[in-house]
Structure formats: C-alpha cells, structure tokens
Protein backbone atom coordinates (compact mmCIF):
# COMPACT_ATOMS: atom_id res chain seq x y z
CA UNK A 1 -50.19 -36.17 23.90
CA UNK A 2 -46.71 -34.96 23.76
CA UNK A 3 -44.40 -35.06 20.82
CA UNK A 4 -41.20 -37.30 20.64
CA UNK A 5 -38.08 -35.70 20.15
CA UNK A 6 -36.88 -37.68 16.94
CA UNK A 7 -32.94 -37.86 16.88
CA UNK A 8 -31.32 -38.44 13.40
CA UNK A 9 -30.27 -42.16 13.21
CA UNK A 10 -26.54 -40.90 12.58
CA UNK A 11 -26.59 -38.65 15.61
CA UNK A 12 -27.55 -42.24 17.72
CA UNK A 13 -24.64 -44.18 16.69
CA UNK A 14 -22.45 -41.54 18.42
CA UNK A 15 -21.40 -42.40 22.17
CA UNK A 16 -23.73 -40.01 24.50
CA UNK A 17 -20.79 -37.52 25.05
CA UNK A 18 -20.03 -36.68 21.77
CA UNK A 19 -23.70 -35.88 20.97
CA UNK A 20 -23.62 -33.55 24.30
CA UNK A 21 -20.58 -31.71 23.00
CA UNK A 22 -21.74 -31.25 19.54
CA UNK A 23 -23.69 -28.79 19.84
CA UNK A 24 -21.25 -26.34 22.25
CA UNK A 25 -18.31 -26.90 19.96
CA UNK A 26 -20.51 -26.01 17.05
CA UNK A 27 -21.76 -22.59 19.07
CA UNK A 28 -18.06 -22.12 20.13
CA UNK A 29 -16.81 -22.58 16.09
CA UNK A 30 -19.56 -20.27 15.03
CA UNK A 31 -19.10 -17.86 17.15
CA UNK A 32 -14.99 -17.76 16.77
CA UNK A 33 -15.70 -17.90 13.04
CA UNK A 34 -17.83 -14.68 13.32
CA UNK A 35 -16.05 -12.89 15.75
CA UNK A 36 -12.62 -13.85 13.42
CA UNK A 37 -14.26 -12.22 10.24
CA UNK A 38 -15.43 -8.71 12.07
CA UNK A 39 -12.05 -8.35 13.78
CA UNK A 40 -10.04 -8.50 10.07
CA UNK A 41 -11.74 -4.98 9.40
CA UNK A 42 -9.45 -1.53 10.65
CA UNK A 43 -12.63 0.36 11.73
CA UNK A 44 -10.34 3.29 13.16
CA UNK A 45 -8.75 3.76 9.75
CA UNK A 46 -10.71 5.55 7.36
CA UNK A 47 -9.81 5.13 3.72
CA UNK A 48 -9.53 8.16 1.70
CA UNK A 49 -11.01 8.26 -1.73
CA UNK A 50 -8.57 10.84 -3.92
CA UNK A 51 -9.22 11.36 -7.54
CA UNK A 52 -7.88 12.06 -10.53
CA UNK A 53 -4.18 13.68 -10.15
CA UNK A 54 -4.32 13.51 -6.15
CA UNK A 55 -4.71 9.63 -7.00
CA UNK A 56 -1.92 9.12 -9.13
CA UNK A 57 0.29 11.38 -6.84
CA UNK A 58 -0.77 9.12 -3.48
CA UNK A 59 -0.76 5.34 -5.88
CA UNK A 60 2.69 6.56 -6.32
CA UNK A 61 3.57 7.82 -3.08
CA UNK A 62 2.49 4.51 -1.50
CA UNK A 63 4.47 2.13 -3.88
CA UNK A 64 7.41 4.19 -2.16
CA UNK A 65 6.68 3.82 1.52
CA UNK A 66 9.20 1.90 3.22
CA UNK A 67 8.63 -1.13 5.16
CA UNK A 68 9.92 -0.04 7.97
CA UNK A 69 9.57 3.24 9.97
CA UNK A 70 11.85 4.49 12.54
CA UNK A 71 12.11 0.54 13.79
CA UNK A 72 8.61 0.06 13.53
CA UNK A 73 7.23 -2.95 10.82
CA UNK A 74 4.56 -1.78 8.03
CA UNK A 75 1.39 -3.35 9.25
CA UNK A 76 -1.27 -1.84 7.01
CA UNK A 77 -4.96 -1.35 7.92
CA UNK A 78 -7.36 -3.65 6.09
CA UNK A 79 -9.05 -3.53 3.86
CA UNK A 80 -5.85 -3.05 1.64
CA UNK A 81 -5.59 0.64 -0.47
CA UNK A 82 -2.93 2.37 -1.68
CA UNK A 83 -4.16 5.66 0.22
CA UNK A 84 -3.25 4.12 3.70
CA UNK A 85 -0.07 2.57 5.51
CA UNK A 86 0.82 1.81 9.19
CA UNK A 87 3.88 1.12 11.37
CA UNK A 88 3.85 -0.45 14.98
CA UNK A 89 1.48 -2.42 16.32
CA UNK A 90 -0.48 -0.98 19.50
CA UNK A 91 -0.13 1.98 19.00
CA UNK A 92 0.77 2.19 15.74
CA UNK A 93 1.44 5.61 12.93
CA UNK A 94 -0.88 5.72 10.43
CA UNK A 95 -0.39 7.35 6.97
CA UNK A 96 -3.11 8.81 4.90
CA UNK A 97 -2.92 10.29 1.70
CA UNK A 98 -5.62 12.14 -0.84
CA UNK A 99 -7.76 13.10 2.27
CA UNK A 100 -10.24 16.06 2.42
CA UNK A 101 -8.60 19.81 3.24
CA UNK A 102 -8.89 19.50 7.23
CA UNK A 103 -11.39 22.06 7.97
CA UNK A 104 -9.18 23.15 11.05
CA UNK A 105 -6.85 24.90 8.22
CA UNK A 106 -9.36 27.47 7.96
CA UNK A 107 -10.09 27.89 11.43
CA UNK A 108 -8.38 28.68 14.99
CA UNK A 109 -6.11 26.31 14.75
CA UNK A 110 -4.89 27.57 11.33
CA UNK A 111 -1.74 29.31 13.26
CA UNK A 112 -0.99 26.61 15.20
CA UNK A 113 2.92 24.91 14.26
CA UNK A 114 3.43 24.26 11.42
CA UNK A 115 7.03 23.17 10.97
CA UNK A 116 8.53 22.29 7.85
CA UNK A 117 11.29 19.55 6.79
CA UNK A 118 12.99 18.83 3.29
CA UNK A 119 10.41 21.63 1.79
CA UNK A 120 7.80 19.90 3.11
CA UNK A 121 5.31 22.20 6.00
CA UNK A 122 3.08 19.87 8.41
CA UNK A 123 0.46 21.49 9.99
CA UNK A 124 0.03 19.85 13.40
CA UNK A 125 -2.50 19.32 15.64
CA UNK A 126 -2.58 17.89 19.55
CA UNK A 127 -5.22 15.47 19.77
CA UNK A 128 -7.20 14.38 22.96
CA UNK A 129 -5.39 11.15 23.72
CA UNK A 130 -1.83 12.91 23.71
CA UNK A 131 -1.13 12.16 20.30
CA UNK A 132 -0.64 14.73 16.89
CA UNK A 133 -2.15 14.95 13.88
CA UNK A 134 0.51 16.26 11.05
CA UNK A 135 -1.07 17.17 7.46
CA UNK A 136 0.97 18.58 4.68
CA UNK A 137 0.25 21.86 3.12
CA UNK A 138 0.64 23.20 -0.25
CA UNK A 139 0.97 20.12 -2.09
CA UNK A 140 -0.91 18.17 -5.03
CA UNK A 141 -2.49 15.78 -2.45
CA UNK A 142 -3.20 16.57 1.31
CA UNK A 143 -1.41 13.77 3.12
CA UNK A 144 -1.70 12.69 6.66
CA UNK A 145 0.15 11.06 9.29
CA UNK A 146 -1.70 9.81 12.70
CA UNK A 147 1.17 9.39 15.69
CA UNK A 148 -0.91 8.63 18.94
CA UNK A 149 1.00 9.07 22.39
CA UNK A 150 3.95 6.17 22.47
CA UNK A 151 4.24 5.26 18.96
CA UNK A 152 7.33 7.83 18.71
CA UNK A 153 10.09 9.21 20.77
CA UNK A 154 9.76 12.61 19.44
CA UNK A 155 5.84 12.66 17.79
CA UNK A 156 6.97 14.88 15.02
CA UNK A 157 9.52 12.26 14.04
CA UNK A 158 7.48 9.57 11.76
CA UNK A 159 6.19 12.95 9.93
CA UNK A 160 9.87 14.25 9.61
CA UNK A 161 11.01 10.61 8.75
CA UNK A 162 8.28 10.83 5.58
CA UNK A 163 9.01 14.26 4.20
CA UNK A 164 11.45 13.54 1.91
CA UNK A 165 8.97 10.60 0.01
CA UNK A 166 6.19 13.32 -0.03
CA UNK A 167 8.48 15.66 -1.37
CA UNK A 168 9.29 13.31 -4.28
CA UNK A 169 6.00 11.72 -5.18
CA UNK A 170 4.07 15.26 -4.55
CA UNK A 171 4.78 17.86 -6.28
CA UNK A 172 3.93 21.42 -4.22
C-alpha cells in the first residue's frame, strides 16, 4: 500500500510547466543567492587590528588616501576598515596599515633594499608570484603596501606614490 504524493491545491492550478520549473529556478536562485553572499568577502585581504596610537595614526592616514592611484580606481577590500585600501582591479595594490612588525625584519632578509622616498624607508620583499611586498620602517605604525606582478609599471612606484601621505599622517 503505497503512499500518494499529495500536491498543494495552489501548486495544481499552475499549468504543468510551471510546476516542473519551480523547483530548478528555486535551486538556481538559492544557489546564486549563496554563492552572491560568500563572494562579497576579500578573503586575500587580511584586516589589521592596530591599537591605541598606531590606530589613530592609520584612521587618519586612511581618511587621506586618494581615490585614485597612479590611474588605478580605489576599490577597497570588504569588509570595509580604515586599516585597508586597494587600487586596480585584477591585480590590484593593496594598502595595509597598523600590521604586526614583519618577522622577516629580524631575519635574512633584514638587509635586503630598503629604499627610501620623502623620508620615508620601505623595506621590500620579492614575493613568489613576481610581485613585492614594501613595509615602512621606523614609524608610529608599520604600514604595508601589496603590488603583485602587473599592477605597476615600476613595482616600487604605488609605494613611492604613498610616501609622502605616510610621511604626514605618521610621525617617525
């Protein structure tokens, strides 16, 4: 004795191919909706968490950043905080300011160029995928920018292009 498959009364009055399709489309809306709400995240961006005067210094450094960046348009990571900025799209520089003392300061690389710009010194590092790493030294609040391979002419230039702002909103 099997059991009946009871369809709501509401679901009956529909023509047979809209009942076939409403279940896909609601699959496909979930699913877009879902996929839509993990993609608004910036896993690759990770937010620094300064305090006390390293805070103020970066809150005030950020309200300065300009919206544009060697002809590249600000297009900040999300979530939103005044300790990161970005400019390009794919790929893209990435400012971040109040991080942690890069370990790397302390160890082989400590030596490695280290050019400075408007009395502001950048410690640079290659990275893997062809890009550098630039991290001021000697200042209230250890800021970083991110330039991976493409997103500059010249990668030291976004850096460069920044040192005067760092200069004024972080004192050395």
């Amino acid at each position: 004795m099997g059991r009946e498959l009871r369809i709501p009364k509401a679901l009956t009055a529909l023509p047979a191919p809209v009942r076939w399709l409403a279940v896909p489309v609601a699959l496909t809306c979930t699913v877009v909706v879902l996929i839509g709400s993990w993609s608004s995240a910036d896993p690759d961006v990770e937010v620094p968490q300064p305090s006390g005067r390293a805070a103020e210094y970066c809150r005030a450094l950020a309200d300065a950043l300009p919206r544009e960046l060697l002809g590249h348009a600000r297009k900040d990571p999300s979530p939103a905080s005044p300790y990161t900025a970005a400019w390009g799209g794919s790929p893209r520089t990435v400012l971040r300011c109040g991080i942690d003392r890069p370990e790397e300061l302390d160890g082989e690389h400590a030596k490695d160029w280290s050019p400075t710009v408007d009395d502001v010194t950048w410690w640079s590092q290659q990275l893997g995928d062809g890009g550098y790493r630039f991290v001021t030294t000697m200042r209230a609040a250890y800021v970083e920018v991110t330039v991976p391979a493409g997103a500059a002419q010249n990668p030291f230039d976004p850096a460069a292009a920044l040192s005067d702002l760092v200069k004024a909103k972080i004192p050395g």
